[in-house]
Protein backbone atom coordinates (compact mmCIF):
# COMPACT_ATOMS: atom_id res chain seq x y z
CA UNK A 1 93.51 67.77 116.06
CA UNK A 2 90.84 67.55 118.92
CA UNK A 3 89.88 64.37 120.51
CA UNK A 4 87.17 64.04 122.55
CA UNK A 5 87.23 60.55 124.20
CA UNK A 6 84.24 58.57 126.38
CA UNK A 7 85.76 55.71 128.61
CA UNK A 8 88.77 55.74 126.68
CA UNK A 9 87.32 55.48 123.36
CA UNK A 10 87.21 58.15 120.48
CA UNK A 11 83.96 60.01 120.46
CA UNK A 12 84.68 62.84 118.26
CA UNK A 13 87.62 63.36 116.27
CA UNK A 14 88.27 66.82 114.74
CA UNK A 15 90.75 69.21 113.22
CA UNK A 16 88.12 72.30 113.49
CA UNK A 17 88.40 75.37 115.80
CA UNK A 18 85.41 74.84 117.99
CA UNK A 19 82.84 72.14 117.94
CA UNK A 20 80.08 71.34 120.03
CA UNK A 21 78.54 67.82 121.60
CA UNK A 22 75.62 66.98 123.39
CA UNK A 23 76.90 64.14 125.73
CA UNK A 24 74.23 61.02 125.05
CA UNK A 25 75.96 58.70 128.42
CA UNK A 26 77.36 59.57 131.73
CA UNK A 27 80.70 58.38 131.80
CA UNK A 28 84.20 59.48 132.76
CA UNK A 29 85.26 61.53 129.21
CA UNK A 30 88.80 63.49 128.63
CA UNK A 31 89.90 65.86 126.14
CA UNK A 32 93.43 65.09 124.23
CA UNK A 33 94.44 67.82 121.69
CA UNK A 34 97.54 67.17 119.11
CA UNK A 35 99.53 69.12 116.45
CA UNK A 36 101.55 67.93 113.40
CA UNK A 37 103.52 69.65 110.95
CA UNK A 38 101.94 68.42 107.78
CA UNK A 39 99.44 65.53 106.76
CA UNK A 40 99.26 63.21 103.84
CA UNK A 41 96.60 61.46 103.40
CA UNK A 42 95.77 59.70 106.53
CA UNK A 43 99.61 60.00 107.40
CA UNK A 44 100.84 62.40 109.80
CA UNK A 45 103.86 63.90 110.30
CA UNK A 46 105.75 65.35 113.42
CA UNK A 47 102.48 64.04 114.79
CA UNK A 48 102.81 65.44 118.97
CA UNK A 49 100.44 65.67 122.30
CA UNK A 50 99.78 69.33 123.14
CA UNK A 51 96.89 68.86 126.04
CA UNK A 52 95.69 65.34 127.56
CA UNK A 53 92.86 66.67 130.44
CA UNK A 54 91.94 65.30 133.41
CA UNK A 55 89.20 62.83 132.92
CA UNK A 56 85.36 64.72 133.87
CA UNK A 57 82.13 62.90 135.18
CA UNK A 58 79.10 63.68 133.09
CA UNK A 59 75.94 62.25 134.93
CA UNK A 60 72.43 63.88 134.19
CA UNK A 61 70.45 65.67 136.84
């Protein structure tokens, strides 16, 4: 699971491969990835943090 997160709050939330996002503020964002062993429902199981990044400045220019 893939969360892609602007000022601390949930942008995109995904369990696919690769996505893509066209950033639409400048902000600080960070990336936080996480695996589980098995889902049901909207329950998660063995539910764990694999990557939290740095945070990264977007700014246009």
């Amino acid at each position: 699971m893939k969360i892609l997160k602007y000022e601390n709050s949930p942008v995109v939330i995904t369990e696919k491969g690769s996505f893509s996002y066209t950033a639409k503020k400048e902000g600080f964002y960070h990336f936080e990835v996480y695996e589980y062993d098995f889902k049901i429902g909207n329950l998660y199981f063995g539910f764990r943090p694999l990557i939290i990044t740095n945070t990264f400045e977007v700014v246009n220019g």
